[in-house]
PDB file of N, CA and C in Angstrom:
ATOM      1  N   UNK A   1      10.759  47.444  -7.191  1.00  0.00           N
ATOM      2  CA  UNK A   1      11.465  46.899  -6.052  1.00  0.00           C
ATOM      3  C   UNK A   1      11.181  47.790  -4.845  1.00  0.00           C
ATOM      4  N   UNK A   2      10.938  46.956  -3.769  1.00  0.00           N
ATOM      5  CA  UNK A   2      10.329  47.935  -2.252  1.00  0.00           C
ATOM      6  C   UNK A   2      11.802  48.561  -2.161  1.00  0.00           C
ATOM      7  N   UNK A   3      11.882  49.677  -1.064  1.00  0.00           N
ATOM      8  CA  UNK A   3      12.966  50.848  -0.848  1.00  0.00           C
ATOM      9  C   UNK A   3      13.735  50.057  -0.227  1.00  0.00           C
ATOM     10  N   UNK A   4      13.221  49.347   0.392  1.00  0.00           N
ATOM     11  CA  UNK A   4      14.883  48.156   1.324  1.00  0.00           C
ATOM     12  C   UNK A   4      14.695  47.300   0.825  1.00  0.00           C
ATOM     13  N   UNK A   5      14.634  46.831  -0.052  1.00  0.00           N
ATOM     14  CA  UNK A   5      15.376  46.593  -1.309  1.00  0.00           C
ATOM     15  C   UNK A   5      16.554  46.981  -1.823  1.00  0.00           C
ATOM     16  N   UNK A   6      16.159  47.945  -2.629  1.00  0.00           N
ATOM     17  CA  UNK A   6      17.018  49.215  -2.517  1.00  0.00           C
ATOM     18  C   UNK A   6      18.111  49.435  -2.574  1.00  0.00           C
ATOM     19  N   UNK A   7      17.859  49.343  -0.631  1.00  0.00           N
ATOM     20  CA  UNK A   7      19.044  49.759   0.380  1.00  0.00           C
ATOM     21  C   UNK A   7      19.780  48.725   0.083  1.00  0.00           C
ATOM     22  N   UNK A   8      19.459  47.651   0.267  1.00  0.00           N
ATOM     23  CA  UNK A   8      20.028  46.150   0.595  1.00  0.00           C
ATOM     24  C   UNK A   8      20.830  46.425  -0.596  1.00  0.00           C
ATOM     25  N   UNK A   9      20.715  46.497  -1.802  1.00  0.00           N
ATOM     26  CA  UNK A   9      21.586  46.412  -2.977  1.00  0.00           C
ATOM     27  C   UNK A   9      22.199  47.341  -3.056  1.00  0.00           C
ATOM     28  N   UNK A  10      22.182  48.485  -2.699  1.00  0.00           N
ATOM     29  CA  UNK A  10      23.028  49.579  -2.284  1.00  0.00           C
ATOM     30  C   UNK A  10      24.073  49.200  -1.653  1.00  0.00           C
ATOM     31  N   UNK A  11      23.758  48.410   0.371  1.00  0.00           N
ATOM     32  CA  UNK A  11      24.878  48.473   0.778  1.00  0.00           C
ATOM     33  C   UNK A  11      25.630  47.050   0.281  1.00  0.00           C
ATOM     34  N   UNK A  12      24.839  46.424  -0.336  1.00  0.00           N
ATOM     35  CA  UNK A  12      25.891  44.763  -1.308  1.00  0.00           C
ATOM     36  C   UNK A  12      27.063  45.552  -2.450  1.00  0.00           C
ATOM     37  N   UNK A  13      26.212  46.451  -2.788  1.00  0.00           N
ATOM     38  CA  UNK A  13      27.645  46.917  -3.699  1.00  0.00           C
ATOM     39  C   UNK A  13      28.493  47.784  -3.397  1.00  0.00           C
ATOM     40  N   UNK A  14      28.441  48.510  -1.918  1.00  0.00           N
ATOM     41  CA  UNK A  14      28.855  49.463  -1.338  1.00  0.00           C
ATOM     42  C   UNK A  14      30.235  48.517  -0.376  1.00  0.00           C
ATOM     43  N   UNK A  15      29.517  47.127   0.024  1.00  0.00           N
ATOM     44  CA  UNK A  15      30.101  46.539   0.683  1.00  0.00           C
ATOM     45  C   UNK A  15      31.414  45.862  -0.443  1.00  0.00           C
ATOM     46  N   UNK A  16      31.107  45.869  -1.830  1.00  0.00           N
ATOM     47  CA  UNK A  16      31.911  45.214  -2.558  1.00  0.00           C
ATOM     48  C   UNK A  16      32.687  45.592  -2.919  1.00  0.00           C
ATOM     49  N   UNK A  17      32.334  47.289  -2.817  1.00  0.00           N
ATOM     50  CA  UNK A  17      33.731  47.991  -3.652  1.00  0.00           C
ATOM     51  C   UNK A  17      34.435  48.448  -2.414  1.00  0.00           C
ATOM     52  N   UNK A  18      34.223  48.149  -1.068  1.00  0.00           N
ATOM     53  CA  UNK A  18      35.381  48.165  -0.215  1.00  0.00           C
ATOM     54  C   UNK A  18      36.037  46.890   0.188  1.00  0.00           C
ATOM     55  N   UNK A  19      35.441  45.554  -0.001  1.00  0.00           N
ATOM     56  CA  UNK A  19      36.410  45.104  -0.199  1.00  0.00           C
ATOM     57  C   UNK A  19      37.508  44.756  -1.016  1.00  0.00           C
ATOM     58  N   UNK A  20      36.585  45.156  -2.311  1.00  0.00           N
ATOM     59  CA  UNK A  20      37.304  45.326  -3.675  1.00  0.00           C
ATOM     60  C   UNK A  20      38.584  46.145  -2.922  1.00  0.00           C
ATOM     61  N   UNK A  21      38.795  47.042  -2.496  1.00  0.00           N
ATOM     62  CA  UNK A  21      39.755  48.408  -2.168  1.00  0.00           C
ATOM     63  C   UNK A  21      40.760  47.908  -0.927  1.00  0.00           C
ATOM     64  N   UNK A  22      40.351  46.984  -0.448  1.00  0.00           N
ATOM     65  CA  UNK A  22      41.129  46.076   0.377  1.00  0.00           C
ATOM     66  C   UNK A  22      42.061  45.029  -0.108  1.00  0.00           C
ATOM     67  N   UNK A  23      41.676  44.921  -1.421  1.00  0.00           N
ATOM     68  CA  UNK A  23      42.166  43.266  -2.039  1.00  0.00           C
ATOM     69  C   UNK A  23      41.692  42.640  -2.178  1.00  0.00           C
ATOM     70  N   UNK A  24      40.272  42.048  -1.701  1.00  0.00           N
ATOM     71  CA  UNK A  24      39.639  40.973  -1.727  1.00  0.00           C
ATOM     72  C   UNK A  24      38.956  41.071  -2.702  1.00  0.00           C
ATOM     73  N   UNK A  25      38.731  39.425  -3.657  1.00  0.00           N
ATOM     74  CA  UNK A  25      38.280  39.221  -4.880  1.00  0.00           C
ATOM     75  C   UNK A  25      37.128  38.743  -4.468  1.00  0.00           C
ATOM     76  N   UNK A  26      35.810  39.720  -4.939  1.00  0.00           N
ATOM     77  CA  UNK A  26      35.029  38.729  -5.299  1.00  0.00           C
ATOM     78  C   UNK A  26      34.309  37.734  -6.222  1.00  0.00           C
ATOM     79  N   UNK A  27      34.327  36.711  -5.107  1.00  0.00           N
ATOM     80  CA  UNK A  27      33.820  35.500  -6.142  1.00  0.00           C
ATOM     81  C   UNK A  27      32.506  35.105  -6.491  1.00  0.00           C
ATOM     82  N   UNK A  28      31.135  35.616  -5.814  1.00  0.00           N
ATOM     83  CA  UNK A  28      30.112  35.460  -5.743  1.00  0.00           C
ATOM     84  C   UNK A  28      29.267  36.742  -4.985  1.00  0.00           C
ATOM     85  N   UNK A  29      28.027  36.781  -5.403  1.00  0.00           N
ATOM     86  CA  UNK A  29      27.458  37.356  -4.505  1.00  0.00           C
ATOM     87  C   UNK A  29      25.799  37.256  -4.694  1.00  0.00           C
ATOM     88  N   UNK A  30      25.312  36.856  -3.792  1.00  0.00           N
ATOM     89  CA  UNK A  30      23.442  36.609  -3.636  1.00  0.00           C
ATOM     90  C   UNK A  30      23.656  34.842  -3.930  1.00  0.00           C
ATOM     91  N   UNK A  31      24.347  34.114  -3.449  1.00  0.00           N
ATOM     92  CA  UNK A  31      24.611  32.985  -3.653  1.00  0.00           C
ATOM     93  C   UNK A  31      23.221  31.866  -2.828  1.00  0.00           C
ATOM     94  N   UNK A  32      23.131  31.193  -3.520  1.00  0.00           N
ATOM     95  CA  UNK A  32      21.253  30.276  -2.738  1.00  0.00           C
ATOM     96  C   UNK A  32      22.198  28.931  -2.936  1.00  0.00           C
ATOM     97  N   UNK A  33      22.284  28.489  -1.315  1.00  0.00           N
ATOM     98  CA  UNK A  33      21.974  26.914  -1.430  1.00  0.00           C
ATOM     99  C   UNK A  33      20.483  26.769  -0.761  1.00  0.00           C
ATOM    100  N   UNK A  34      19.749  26.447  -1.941  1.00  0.00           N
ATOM    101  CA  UNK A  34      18.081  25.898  -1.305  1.00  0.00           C
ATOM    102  C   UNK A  34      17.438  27.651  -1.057  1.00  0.00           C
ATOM    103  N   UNK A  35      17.310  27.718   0.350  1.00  0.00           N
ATOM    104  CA  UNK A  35      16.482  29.233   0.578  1.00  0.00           C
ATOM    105  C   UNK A  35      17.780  29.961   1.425  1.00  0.00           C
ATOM    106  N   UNK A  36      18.685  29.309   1.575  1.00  0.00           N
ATOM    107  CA  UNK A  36      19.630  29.778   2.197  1.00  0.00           C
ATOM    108  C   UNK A  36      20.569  30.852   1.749  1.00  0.00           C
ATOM    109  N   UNK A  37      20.750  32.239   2.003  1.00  0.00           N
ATOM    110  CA  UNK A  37      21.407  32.807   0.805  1.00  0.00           C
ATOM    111  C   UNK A  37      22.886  33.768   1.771  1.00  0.00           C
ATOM    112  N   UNK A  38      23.822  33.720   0.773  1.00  0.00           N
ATOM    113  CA  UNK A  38      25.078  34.240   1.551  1.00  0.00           C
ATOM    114  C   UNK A  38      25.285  35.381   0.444  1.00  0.00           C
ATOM    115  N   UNK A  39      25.381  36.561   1.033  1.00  0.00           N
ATOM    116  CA  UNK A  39      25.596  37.925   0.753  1.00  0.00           C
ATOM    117  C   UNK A  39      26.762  37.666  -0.526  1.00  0.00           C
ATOM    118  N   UNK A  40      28.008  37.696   0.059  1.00  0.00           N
ATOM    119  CA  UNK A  40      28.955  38.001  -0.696  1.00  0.00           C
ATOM    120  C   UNK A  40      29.866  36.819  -0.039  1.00  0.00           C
ATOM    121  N   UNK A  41      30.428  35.752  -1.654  1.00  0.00           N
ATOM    122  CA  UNK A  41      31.842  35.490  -0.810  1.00  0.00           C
ATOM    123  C   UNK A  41      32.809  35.864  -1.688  1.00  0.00           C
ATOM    124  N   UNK A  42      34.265  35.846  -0.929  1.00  0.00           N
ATOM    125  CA  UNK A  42      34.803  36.786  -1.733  1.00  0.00           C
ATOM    126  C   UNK A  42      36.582  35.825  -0.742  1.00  0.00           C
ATOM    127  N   UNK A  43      37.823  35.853  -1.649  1.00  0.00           N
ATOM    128  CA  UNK A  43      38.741  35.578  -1.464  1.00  0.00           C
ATOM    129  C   UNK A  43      39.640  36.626  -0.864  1.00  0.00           C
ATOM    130  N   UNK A  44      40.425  36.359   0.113  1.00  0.00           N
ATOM    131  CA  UNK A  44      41.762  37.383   0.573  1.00  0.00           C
ATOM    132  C   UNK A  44      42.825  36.721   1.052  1.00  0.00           C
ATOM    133  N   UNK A  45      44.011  36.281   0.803  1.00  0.00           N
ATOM    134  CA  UNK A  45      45.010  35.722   0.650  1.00  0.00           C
ATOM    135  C   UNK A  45      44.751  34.234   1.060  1.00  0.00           C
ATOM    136  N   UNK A  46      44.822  33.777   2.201  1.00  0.00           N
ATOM    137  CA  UNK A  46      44.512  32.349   2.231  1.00  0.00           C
ATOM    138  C   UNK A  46      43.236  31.621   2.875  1.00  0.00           C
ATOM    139  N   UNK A  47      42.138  32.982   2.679  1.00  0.00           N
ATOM    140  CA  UNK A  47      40.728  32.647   3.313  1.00  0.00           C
ATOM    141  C   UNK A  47      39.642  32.378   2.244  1.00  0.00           C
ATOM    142  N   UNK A  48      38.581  31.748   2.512  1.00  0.00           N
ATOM    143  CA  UNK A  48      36.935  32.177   1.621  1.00  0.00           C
ATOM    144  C   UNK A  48      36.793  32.701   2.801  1.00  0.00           C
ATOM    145  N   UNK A  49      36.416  34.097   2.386  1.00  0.00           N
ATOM    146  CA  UNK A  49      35.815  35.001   3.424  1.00  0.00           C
ATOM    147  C   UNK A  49      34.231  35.055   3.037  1.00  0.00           C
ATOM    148  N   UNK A  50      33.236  34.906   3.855  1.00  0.00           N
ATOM    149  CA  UNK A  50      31.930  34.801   4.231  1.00  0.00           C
ATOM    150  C   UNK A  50      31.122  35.758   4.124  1.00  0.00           C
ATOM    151  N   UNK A  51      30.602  36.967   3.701  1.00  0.00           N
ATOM    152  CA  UNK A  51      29.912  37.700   4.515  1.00  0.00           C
ATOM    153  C   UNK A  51      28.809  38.276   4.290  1.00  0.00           C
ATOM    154  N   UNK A  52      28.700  38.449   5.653  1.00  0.00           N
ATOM    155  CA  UNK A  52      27.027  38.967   5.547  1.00  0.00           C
ATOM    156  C   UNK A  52      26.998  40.465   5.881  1.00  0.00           C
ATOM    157  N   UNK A  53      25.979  41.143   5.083  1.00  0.00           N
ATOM    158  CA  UNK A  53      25.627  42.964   5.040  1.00  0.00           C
ATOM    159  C   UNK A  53      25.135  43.236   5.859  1.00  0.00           C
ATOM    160  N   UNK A  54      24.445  43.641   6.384  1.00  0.00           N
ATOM    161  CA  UNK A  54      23.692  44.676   6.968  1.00  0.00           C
ATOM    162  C   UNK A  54      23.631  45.976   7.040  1.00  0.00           C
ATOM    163  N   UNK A  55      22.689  46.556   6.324  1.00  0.00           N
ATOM    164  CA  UNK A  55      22.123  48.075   5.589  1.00  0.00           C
ATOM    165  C   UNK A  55      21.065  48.828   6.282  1.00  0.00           C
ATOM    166  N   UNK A  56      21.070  49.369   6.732  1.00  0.00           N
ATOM    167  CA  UNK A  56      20.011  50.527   7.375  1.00  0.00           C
ATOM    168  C   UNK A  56      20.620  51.805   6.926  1.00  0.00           C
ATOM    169  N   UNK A  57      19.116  52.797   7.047  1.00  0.00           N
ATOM    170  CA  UNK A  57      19.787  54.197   6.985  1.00  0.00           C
ATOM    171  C   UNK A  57      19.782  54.768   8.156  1.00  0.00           C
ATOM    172  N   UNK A  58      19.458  54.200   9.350  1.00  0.00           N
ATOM    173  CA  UNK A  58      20.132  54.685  10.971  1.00  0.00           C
ATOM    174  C   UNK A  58      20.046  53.406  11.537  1.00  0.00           C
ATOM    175  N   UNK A  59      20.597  54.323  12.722  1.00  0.00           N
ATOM    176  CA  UNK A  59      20.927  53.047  13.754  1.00  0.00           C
ATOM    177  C   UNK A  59      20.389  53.375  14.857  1.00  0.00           C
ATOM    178  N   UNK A  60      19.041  54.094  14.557  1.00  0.00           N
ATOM    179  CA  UNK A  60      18.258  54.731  15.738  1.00  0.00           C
ATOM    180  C   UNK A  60      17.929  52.982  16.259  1.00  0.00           C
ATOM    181  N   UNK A  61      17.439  52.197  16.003  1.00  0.00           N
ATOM    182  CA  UNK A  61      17.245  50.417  16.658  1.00  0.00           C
ATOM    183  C   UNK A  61      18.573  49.787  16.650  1.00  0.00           C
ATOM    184  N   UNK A  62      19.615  50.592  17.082  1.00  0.00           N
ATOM    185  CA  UNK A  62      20.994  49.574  17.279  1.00  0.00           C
ATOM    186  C   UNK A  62      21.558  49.613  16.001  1.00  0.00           C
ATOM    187  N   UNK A  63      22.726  48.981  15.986  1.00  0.00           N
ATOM    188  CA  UNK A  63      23.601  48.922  15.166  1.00  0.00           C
ATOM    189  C   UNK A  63      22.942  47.717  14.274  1.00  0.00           C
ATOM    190  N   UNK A  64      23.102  47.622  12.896  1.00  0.00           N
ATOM    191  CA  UNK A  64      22.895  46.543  12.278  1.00  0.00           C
ATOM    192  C   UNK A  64      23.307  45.433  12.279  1.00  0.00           C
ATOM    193  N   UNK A  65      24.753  45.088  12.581  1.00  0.00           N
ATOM    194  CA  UNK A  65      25.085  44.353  12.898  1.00  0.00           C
ATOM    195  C   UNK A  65      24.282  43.162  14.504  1.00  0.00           C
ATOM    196  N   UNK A  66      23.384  43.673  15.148  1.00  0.00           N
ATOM    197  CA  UNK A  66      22.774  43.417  16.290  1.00  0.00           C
ATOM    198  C   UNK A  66      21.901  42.728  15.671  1.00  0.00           C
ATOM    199  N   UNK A  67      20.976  43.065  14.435  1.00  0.00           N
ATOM    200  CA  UNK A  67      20.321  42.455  13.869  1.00  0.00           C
ATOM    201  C   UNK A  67      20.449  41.131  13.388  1.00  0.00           C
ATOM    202  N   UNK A  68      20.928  40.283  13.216  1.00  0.00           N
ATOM    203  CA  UNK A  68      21.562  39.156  13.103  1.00  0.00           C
ATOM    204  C   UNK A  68      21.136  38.376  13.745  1.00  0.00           C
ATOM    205  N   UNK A  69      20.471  37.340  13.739  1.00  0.00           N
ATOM    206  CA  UNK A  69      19.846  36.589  14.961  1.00  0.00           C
ATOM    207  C   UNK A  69      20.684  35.013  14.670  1.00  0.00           C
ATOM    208  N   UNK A  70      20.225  33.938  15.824  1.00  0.00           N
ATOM    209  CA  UNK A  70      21.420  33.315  15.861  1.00  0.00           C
ATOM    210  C   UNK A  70      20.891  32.363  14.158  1.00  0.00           C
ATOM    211  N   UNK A  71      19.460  31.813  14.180  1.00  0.00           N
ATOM    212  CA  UNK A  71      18.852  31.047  13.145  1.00  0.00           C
ATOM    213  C   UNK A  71      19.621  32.125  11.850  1.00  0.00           C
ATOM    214  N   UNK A  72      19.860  33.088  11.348  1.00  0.00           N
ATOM    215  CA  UNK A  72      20.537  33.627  10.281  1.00  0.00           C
ATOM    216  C   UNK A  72      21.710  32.996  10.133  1.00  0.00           C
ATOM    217  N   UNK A  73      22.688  33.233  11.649  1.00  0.00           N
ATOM    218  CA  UNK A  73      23.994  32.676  11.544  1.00  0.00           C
ATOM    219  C   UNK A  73      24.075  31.006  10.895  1.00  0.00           C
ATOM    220  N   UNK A  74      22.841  30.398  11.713  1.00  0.00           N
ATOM    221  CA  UNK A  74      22.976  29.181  11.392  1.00  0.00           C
ATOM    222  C   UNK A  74      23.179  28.836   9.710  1.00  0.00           C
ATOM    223  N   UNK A  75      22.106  29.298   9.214  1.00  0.00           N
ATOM    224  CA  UNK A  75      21.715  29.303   7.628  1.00  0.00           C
ATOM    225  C   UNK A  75      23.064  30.254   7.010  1.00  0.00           C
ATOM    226  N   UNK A  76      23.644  30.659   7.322  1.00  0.00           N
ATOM    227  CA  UNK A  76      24.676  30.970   6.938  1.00  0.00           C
ATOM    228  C   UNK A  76      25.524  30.395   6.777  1.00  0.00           C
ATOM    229  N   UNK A  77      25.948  29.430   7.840  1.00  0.00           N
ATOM    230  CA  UNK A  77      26.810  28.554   8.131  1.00  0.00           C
ATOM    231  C   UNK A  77      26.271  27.357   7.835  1.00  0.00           C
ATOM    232  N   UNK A  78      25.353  27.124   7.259  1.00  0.00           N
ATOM    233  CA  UNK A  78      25.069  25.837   6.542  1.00  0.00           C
ATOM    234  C   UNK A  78      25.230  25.862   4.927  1.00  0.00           C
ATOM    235  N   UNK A  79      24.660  27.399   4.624  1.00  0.00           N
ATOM    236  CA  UNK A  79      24.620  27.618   3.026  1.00  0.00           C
ATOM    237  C   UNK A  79      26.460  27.250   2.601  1.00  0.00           C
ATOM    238  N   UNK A  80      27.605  28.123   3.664  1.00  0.00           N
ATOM    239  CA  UNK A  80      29.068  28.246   3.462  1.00  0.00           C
ATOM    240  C   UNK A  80      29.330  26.634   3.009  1.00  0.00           C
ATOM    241  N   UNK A  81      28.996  26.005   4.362  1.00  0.00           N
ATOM    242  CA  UNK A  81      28.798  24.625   4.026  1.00  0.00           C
ATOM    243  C   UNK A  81      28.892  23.853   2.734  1.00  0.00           C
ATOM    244  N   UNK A  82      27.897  24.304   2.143  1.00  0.00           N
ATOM    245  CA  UNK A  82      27.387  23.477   1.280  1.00  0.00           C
ATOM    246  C   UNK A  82      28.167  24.031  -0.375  1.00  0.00           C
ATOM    247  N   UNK A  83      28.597  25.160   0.215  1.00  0.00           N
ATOM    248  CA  UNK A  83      29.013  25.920  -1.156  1.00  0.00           C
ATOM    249  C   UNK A  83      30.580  25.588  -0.854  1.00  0.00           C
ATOM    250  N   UNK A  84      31.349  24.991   0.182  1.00  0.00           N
ATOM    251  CA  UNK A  84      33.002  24.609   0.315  1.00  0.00           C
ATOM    252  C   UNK A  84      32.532  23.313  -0.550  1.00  0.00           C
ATOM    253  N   UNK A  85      31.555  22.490   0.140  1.00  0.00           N
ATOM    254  CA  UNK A  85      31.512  21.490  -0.374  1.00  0.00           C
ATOM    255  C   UNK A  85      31.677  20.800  -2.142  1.00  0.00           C
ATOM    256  N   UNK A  86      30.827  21.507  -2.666  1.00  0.00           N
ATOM    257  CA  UNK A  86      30.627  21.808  -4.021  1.00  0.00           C
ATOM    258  C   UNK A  86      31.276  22.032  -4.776  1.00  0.00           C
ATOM    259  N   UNK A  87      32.103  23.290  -4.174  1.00  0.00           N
ATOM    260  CA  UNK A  87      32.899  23.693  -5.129  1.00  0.00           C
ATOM    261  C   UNK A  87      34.709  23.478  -4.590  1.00  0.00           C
ATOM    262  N   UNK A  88      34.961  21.496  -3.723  1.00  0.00           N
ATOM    263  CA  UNK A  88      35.594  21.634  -3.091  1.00  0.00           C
ATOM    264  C   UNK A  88      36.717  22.687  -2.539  1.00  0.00           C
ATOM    265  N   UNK A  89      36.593  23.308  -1.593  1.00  0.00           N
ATOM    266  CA  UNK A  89      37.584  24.669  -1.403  1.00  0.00           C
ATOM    267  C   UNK A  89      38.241  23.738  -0.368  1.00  0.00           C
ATOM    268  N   UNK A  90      39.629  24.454  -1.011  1.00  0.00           N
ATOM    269  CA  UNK A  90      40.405  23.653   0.404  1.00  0.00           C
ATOM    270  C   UNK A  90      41.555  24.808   0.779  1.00  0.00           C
ATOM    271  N   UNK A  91      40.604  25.942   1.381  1.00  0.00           N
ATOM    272  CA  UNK A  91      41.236  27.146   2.193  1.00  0.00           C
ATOM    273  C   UNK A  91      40.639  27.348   3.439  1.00  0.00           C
ATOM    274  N   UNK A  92      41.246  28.556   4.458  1.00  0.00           N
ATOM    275  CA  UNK A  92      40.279  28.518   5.553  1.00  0.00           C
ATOM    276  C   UNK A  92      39.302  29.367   5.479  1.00  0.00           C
ATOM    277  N   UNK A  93      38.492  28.985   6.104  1.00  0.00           N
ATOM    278  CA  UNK A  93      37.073  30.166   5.712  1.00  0.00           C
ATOM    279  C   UNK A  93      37.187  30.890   7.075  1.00  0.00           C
ATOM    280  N   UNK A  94      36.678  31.816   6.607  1.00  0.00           N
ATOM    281  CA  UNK A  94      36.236  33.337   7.622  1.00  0.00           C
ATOM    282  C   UNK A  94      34.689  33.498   7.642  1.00  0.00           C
ATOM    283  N   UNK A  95      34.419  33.829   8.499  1.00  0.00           N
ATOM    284  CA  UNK A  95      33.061  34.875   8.905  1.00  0.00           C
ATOM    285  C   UNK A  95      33.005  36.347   8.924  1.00  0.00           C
ATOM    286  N   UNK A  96      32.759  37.206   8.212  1.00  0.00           N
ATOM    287  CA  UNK A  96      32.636  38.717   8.422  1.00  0.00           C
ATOM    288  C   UNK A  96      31.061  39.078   8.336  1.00  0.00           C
ATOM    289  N   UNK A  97      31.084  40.107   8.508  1.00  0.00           N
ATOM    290  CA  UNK A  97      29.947  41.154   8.447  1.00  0.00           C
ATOM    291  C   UNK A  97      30.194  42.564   8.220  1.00  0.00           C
ATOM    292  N   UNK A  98      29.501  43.103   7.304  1.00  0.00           N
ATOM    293  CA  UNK A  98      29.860  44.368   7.243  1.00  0.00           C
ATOM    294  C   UNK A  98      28.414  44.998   7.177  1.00  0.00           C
ATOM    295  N   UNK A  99      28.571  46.361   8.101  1.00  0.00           N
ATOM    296  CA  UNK A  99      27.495  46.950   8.154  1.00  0.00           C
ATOM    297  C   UNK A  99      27.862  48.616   8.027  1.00  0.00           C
ATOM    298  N   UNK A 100      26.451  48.475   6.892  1.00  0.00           N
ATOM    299  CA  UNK A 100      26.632  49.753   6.764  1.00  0.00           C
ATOM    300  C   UNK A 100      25.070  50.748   7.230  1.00  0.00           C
ATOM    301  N   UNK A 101      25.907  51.845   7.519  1.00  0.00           N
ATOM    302  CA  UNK A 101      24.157  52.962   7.596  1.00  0.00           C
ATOM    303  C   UNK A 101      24.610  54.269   6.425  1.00  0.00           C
ATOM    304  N   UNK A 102      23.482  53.903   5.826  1.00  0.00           N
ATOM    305  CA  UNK A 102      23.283  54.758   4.477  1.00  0.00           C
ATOM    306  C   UNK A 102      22.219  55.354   4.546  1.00  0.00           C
ATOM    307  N   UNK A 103      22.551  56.921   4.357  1.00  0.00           N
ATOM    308  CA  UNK A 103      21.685  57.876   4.139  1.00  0.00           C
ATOM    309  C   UNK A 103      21.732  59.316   3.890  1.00  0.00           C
ATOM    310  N   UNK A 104      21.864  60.493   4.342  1.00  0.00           N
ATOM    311  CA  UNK A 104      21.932  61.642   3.313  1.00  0.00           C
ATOM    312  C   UNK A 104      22.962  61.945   4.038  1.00  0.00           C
ATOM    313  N   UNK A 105      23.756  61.740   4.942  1.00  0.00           N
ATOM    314  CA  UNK A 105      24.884  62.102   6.016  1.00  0.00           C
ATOM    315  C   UNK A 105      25.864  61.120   5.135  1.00  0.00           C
ATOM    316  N   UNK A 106      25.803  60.531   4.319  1.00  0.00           N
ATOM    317  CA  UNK A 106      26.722  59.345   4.095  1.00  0.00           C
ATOM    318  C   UNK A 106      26.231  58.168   4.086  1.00  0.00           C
ATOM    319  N   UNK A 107      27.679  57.737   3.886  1.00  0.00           N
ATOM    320  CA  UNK A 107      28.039  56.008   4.515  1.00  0.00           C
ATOM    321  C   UNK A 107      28.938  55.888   5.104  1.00  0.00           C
ATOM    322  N   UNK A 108      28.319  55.113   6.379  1.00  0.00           N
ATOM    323  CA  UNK A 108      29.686  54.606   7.167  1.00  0.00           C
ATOM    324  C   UNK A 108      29.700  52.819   7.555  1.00  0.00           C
ATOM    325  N   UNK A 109      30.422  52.965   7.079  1.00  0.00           N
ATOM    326  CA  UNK A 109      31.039  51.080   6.648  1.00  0.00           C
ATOM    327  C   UNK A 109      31.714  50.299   7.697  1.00  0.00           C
ATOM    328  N   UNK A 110      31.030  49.549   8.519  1.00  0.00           N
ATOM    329  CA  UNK A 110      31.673  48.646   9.191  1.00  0.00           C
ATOM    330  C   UNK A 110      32.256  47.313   9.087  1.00  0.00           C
ATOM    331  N   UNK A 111      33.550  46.872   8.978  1.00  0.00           N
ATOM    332  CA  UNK A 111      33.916  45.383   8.867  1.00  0.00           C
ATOM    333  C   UNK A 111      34.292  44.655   9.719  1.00  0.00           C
ATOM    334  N   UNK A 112      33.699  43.939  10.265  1.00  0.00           N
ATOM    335  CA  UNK A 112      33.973  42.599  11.368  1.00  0.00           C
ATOM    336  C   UNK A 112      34.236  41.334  11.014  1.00  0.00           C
ATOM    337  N   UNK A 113      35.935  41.333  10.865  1.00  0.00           N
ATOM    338  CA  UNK A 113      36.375  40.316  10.483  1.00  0.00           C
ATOM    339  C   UNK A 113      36.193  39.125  11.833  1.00  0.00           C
ATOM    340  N   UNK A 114      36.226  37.591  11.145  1.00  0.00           N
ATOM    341  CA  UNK A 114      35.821  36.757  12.773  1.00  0.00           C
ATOM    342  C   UNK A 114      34.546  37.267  12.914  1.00  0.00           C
ATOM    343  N   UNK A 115      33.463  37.371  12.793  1.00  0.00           N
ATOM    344  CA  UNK A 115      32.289  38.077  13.417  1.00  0.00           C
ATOM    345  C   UNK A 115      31.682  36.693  14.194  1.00  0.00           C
ATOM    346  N   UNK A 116      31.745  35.985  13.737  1.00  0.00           N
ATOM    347  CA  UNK A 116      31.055  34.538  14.202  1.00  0.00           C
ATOM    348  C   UNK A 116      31.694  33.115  13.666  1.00  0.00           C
ATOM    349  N   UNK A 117      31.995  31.969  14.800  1.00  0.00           N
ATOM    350  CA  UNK A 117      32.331  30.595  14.135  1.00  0.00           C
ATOM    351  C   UNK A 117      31.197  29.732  13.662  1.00  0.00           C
ATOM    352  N   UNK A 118      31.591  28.745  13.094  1.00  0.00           N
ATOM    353  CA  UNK A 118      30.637  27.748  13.191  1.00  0.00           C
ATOM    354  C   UNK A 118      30.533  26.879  14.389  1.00  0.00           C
ATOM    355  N   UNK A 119      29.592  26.550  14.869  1.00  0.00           N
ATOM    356  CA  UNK A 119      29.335  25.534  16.100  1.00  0.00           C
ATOM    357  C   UNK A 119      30.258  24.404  15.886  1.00  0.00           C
ATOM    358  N   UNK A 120      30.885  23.791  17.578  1.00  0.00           N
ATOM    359  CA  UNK A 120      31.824  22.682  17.129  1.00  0.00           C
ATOM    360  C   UNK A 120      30.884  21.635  17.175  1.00  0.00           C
ATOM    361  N   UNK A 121      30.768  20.456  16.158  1.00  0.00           N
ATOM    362  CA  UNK A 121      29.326  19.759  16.523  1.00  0.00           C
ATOM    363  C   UNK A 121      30.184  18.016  17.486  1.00  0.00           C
TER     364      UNK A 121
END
């Protein structure tokens, strides 16, 4: 497996055991509708919370979270889509992101609850 790789599975389980430590259950994670894939979803009192990682080991190019472009959000918000659908959920869904930078200084873990809606169509 290439090194960001790696990382990426590093900060997916890094990201899991803090929300684990928050309360939130997760229910999935590396989830594919089609090529579309959603990080982690995961339950917290009356939400499907959404979210997407982002892992670097600096933030010498910005914060990770910056990385995100809008075509990601979209496919994000189509995969959520398709996975309420399915598995009819009838809670409110959330958008987060959590970003982390991992490397010999640590980890430091960011969570952005709300990070993004879906378009009103």
């Amino acid at each position: 497996m290439a090194s960001h790789n790696d990382l990426g599975k590093l900060g997916e389980d890094l990201a899991c055991d803090f929300l684990k430590q928050k309360g939130y259950v997760i229910k999935e994670r590396n989830w594919y509708s089609e090529k579309k894939e959603i990080d982690i979803i995961a339950e917290c009192n009356q939400f499907l919370v959404i979210v997407e990682v982002k892992t670097r080991d600096t933030n010498f190019f910005g914060d990770p979270i910056d990385m995100i472009s809008r075509s990601k959000i979209r496919n994000i918000i189509d995969a959520a889509s398709h996975y309420i659908f399915i598995h009819n959920i009838q809670k409110e869904v959330r958008f987060d992101v959590i970003s982390i930078i991992s490397n010999k200084k640590g980890n430091q873990i960011k969570h952005i609850e709300d990070a993004f809606w879906p378009p009103i169509r």
